[in-house]
Protein backbone atom coordinates (compact mmCIF):
# COMPACT_ATOMS: atom_id res chain seq x y z
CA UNK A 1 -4.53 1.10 32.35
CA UNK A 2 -2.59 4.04 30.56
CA UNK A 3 -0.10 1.88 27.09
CA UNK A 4 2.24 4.61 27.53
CA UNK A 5 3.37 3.34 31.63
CA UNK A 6 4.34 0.31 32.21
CA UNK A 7 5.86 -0.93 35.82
CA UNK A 8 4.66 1.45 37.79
CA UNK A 9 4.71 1.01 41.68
CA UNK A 10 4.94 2.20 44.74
CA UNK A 11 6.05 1.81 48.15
CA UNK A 12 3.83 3.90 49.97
CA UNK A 13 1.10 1.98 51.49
CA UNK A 14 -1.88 3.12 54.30
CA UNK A 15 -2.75 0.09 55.22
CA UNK A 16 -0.11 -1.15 57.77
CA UNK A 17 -1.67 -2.32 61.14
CA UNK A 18 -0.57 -0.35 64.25
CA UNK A 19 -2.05 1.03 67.83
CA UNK A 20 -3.46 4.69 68.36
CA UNK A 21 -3.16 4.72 72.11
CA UNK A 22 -4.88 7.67 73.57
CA UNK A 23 -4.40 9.03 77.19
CA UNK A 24 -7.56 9.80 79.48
CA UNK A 25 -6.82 12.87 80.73
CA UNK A 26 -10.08 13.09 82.69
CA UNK A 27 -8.68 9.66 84.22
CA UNK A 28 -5.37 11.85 85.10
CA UNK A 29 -6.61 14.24 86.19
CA UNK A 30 -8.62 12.31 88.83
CA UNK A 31 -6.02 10.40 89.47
CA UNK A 32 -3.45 13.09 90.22
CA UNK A 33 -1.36 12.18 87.41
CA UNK A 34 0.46 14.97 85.24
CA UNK A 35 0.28 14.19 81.59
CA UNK A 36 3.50 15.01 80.96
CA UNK A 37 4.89 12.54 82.58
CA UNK A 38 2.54 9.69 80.76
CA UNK A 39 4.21 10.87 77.69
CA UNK A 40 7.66 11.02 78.89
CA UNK A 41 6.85 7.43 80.05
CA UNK A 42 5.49 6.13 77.17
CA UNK A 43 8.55 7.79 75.00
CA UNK A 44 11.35 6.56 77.50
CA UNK A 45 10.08 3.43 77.75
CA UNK A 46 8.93 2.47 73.93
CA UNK A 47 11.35 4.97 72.27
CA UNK A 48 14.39 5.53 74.01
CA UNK A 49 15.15 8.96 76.13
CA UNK A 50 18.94 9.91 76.80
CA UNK A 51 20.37 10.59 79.87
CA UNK A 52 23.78 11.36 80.15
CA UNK A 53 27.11 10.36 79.46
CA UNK A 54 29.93 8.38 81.43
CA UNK A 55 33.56 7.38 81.44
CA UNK A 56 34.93 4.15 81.87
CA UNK A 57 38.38 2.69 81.20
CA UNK A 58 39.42 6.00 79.14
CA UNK A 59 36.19 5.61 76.63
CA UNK A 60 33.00 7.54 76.90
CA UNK A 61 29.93 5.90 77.10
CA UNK A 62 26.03 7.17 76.48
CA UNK A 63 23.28 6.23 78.60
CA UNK A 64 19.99 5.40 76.84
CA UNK A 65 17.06 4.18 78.79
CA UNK A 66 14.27 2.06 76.89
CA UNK A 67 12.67 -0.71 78.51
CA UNK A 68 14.08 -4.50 76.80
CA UNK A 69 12.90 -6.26 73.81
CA UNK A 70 10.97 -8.64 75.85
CA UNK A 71 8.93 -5.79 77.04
CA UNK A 72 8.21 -3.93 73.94
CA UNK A 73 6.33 -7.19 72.00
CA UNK A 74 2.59 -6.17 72.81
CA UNK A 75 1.05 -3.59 73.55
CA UNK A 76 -0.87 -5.34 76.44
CA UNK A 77 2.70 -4.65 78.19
CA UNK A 78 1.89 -1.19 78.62
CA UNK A 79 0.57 -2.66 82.27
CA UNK A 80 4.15 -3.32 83.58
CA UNK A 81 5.36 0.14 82.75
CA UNK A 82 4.45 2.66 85.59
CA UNK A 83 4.05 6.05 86.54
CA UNK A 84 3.79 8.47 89.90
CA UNK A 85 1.53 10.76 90.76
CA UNK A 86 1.08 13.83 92.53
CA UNK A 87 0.70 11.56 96.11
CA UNK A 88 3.99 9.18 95.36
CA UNK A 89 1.98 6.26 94.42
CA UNK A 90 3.10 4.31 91.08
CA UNK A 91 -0.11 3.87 88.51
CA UNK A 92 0.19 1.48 85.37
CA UNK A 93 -0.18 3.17 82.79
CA UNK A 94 -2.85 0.32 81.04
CA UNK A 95 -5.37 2.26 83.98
CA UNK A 96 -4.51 5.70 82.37
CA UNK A 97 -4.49 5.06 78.57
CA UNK A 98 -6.83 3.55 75.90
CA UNK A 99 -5.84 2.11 72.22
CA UNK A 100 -7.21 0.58 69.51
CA UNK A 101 -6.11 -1.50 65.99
CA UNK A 102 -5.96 1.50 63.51
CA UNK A 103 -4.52 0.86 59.50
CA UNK A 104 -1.78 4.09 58.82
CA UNK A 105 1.21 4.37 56.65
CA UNK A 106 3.79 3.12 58.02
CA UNK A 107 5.91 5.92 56.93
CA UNK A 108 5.01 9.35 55.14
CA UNK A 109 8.02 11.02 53.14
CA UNK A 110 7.44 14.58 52.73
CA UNK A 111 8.17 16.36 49.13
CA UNK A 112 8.87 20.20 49.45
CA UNK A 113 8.15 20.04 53.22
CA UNK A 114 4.68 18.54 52.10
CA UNK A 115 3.94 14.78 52.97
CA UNK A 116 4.03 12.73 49.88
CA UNK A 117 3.70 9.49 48.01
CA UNK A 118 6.25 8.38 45.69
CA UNK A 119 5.61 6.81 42.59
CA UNK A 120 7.83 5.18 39.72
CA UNK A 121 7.70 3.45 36.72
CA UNK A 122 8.66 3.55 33.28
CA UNK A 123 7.29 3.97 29.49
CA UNK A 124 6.46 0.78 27.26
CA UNK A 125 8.09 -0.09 24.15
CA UNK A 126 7.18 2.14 21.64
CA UNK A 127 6.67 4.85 24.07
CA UNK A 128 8.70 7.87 24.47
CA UNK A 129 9.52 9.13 28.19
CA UNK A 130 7.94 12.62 26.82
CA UNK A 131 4.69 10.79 26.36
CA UNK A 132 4.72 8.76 29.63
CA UNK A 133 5.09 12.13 31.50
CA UNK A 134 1.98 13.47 29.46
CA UNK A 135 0.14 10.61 30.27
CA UNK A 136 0.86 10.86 34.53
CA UNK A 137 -0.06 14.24 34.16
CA UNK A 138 -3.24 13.39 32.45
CA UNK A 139 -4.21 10.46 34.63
CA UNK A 140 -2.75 13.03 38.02
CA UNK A 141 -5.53 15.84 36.85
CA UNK A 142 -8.58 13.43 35.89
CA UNK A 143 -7.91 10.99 39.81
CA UNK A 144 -6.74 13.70 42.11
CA UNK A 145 -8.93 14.74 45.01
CA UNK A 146 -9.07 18.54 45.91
CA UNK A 147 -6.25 19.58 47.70
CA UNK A 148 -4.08 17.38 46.21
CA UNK A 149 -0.78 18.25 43.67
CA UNK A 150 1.84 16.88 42.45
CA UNK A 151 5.40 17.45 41.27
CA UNK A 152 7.98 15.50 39.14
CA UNK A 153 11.21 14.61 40.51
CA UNK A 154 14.78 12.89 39.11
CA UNK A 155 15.07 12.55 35.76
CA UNK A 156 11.71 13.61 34.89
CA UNK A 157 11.81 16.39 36.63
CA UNK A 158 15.57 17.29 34.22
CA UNK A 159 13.36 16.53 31.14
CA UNK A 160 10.56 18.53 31.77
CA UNK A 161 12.24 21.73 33.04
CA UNK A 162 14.88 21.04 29.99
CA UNK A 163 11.41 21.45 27.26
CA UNK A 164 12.51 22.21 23.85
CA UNK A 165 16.47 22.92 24.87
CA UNK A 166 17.06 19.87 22.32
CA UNK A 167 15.65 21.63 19.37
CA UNK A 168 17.02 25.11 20.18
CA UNK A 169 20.90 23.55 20.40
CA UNK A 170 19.96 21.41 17.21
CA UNK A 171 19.22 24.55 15.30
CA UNK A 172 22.00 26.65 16.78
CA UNK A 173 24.40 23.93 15.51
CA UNK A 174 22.87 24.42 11.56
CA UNK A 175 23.24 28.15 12.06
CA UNK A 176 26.67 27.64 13.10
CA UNK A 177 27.43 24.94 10.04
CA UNK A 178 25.65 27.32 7.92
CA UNK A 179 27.74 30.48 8.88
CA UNK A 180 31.30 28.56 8.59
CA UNK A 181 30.36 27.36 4.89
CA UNK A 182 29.21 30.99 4.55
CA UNK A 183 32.72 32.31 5.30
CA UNK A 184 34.13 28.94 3.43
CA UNK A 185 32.50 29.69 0.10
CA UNK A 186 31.61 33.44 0.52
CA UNK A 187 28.61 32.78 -0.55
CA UNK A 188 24.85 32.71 0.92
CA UNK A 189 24.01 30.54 -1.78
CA UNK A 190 25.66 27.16 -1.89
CA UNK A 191 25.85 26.44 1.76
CA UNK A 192 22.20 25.54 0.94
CA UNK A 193 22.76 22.67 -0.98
CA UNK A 194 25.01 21.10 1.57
CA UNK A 195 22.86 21.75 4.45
CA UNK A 196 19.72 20.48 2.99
CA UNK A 197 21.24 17.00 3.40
CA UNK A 198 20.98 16.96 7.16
CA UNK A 199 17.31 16.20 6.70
CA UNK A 200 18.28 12.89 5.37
CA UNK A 201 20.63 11.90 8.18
CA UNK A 202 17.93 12.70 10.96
CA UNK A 203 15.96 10.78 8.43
CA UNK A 204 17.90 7.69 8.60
CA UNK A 205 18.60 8.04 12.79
CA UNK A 206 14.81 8.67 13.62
CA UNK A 207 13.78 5.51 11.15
CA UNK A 208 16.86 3.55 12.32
CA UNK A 209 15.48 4.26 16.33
CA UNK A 210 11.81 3.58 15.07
CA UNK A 211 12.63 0.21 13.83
CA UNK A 212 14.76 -0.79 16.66
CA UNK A 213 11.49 -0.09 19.29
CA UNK A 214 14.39 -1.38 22.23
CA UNK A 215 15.65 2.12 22.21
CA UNK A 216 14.03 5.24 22.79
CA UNK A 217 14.47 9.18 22.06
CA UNK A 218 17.07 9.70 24.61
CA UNK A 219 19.32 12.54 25.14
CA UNK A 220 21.88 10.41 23.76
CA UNK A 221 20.06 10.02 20.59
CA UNK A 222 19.99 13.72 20.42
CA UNK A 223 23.36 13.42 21.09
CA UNK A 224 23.64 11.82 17.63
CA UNK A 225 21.44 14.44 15.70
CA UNK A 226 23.62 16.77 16.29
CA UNK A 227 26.78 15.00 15.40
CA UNK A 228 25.08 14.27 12.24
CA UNK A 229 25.13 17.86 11.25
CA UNK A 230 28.99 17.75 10.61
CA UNK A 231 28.64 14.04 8.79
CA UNK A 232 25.58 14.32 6.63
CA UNK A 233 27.36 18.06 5.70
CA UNK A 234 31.03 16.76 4.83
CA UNK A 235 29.86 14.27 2.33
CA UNK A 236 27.41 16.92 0.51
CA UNK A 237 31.10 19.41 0.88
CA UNK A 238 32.84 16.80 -1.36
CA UNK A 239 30.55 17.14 -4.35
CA UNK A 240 29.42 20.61 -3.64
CA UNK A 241 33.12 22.11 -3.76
CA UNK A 242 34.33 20.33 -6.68
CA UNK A 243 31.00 21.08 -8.60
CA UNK A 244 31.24 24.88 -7.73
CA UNK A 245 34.77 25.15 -8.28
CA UNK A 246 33.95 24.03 -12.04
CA UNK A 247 31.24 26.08 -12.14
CA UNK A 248 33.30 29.44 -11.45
CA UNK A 249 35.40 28.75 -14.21
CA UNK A 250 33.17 28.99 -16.77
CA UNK A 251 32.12 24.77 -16.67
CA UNK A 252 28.39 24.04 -18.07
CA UNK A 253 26.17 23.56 -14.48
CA UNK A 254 25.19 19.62 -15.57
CA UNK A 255 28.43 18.62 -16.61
CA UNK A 256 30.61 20.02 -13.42
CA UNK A 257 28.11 18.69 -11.28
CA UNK A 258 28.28 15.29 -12.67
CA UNK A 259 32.16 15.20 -13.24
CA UNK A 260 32.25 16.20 -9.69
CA UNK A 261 29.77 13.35 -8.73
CA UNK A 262 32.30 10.76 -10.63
CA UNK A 263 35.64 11.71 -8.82
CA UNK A 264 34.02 12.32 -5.51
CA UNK A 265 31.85 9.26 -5.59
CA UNK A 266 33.81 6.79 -4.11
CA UNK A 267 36.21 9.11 -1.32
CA UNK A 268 32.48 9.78 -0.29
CA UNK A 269 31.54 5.73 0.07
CA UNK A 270 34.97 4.92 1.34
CA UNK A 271 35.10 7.84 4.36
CA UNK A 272 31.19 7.36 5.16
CA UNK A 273 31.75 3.38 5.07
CA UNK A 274 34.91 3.82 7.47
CA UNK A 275 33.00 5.61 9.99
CA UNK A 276 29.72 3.31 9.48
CA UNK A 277 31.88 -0.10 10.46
CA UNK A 278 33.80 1.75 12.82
CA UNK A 279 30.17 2.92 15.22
CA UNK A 280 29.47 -0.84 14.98
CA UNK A 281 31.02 -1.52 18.16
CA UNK A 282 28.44 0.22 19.95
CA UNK A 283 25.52 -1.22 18.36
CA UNK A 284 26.88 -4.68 19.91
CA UNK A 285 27.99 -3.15 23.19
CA UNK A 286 26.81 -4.99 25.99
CA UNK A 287 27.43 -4.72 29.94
CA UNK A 288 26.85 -1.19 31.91
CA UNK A 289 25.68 1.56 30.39
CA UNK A 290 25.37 -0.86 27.18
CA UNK A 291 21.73 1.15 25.98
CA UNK A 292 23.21 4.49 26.11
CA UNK A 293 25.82 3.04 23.66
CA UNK A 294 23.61 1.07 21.46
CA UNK A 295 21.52 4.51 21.31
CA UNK A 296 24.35 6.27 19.73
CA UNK A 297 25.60 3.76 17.53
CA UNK A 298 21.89 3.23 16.04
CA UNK A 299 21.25 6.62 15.97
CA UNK A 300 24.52 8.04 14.05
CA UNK A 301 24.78 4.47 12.02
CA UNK A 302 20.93 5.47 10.53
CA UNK A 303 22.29 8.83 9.77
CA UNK A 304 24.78 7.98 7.98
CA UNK A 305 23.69 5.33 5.78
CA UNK A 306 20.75 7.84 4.83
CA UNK A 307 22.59 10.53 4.39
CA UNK A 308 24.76 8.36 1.86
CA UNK A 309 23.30 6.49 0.34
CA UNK A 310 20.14 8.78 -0.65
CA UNK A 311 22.74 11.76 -0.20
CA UNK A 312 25.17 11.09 -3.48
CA UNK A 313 21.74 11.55 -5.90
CA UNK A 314 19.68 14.31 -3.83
CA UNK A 315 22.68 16.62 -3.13
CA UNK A 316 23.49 17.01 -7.20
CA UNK A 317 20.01 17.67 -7.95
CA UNK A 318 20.08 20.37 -5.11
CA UNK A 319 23.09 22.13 -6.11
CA UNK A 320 22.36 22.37 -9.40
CA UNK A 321 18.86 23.76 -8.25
CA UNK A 322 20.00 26.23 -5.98
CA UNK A 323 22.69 27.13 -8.42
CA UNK A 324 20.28 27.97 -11.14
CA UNK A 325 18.27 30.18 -8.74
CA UNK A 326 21.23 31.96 -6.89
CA UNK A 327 23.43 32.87 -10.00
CA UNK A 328 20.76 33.53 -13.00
CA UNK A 329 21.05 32.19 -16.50
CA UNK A 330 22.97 35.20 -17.67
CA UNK A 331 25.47 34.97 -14.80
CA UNK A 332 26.10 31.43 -15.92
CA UNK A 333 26.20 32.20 -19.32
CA UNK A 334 28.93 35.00 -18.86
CA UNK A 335 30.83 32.26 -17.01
CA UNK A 336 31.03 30.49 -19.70
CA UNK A 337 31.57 32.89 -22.25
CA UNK A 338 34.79 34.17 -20.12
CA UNK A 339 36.12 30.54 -19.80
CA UNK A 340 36.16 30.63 -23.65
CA UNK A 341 37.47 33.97 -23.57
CA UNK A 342 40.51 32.79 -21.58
CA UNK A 343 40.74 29.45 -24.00
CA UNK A 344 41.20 31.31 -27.16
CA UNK A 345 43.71 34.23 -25.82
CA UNK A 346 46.81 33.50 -27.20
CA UNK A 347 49.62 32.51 -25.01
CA UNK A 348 52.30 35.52 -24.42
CA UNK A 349 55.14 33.19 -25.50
């Protein structure tokens, strides 16, 4: 009834038919008959006891005794299997036991040394595993009798106890960027402008994984967000460094940032094209382990067509923004003023 699950199931069923045979021990008792035996009888005879081993033409052999197929089909053949008692007389044991048709599970696995039943299933289109979890749990506390619990196992179990891990790494990994274009520029400033396009790449993977409703949220998407740190960054570090490099040398703000727009423009379409054809293999990859593929290739192929295509006019814009604020209008100015300092100096020759 839950959208979120869909093929769910389970193995685990009570209502297999079987026997409860019970043992009148009054009847034994009576009858001189110790009740250990009438259990060793029963187990020898319907499960198998061991007795010993044996050697014969230089191989060992072991000895099981359990009475023959033929004599194991009903449970009316309890008659033919006997037992003594105390005064050497053999007693069926039909005269010493009682049973009746009783509906059981066939077979109880146990979960954490507590008997269990196991359930599976999966989450619909549209769903995401995180979601389907949520909604077991919510169905697990609203159905559950007292006394009952339960516990995820597999790869639900991974996910849960993993939480938030996903956003943690993904953050690490812009710290990381952040602090090499730090060292890279020397400058807290400008590594601003080419971060601030990462946005846009998981823009264009979570829309690209939306659209495509085959594919969910995986840890291979993931996989892709953070390799689109690095790509969304390196084509925001082609007009960023040319545009900054300008603007050190005395360059007016607009004009180095759109000179550097011009000459970068098409490296920036030709590298981000490259790598956009060349993760089209996996969109198309089919055979095992084809979906973990396909996740990837949507995932970093949204990215990057995001982060380019919105990338080449949003980056300018934010450089020459964060510029502004980080430098001041006098610092600029004195840039400029020093750059035609050093154009009207006359040369030494």
């Amino acid at each position: 009834k839950r959208p979120e699950i869909s093929n769910a199931f389970t193995f685990f069923t009570a209502r297999t038919p079987g026997y409860q045979i019970d043992v009148d021990r009054e009847r034994c008792k009576k009858m001189g008959v110790n009740l250990t035996e009438v259990f060793n009888s029963l187990q020898t005879f319907l499960g198998s006891r061991y007795v010993n081993d044996f050697s014969l033409y230089s191989r060992n052999f072991r000895v099981v005794v359990q009475a023959d197929t033929m004599y194991r089909n009903s449970v009316a053949q309890l008659g033919n299997y006997f037992v003594r008692n105390e005064a050497g007389k053999m007693l069926p044991l039909s005269a010493l036991i009682n049973y009746r048709v009783t509906e059981n599970a066939q077979l109880i696995p146990h979960y954490n040394l507590y008997r269990s039943a196991e359930f599976n299933g999966n989450a619909t289109q549209g769903y995401s595993s995180g979601q389907a979890i949520e909604a077991l749990i919510e169905v697990a506390d609203q159905v559950l009798p007292a006394g009952y619990g339960y516990e995820f196992s597999g790869l639900s179990r991974e996910e849960i106890i993993a939480g938030n891990t996903t956003l943690i790494i993904f953050l690490i990994s812009v710290v990381f960027a952040f602090l090499f274009l730090a060292a890279l520029y020397e400058s807290w400033s400008t590594p601003f402008a080419v971060l601030l396009a990462v946005p846009l790449g998981a823009f264009g993977a979570i829309g690209a994984l939306s659209l495509n409703t085959s594919l969910s949220n995986n840890v291979y998407a993931q996989i892709g967000l953070v390799a689109l740190i690095g790509l969304a960054a390196k084509n925001a570090i082609l007009i960023v460094e040319f545009a900054k490099v300008r603007v050190d040398c005395g360059m007016d703000l607009i004009k180095a940032t759109l000179e550097a727009v011009q000459l970068r423009l098409r490296p920036i379409l030709m590298t981000s094209f490259a790598f956009i054809f060349g993760v089209a293999p996996l969109i198309f990859a089919g055979g095992a382990g084809a979906v973990a593929r396909q996740t990837i290739g949507w995932t970093v192929l949204g990215g990057m067509l995001a982060a380019t295509l919105l990338g080449i006019f949003i980056v300018p814009v934010l450089f020459v923004l964060i510029t502004k604020i980080a430098y001041g209008r006098h610092k600029l100015d004195r840039l400029q003023k020093e750059a035609g300092q050093r154009a009207l100096r006359p040369s030494s020759k």
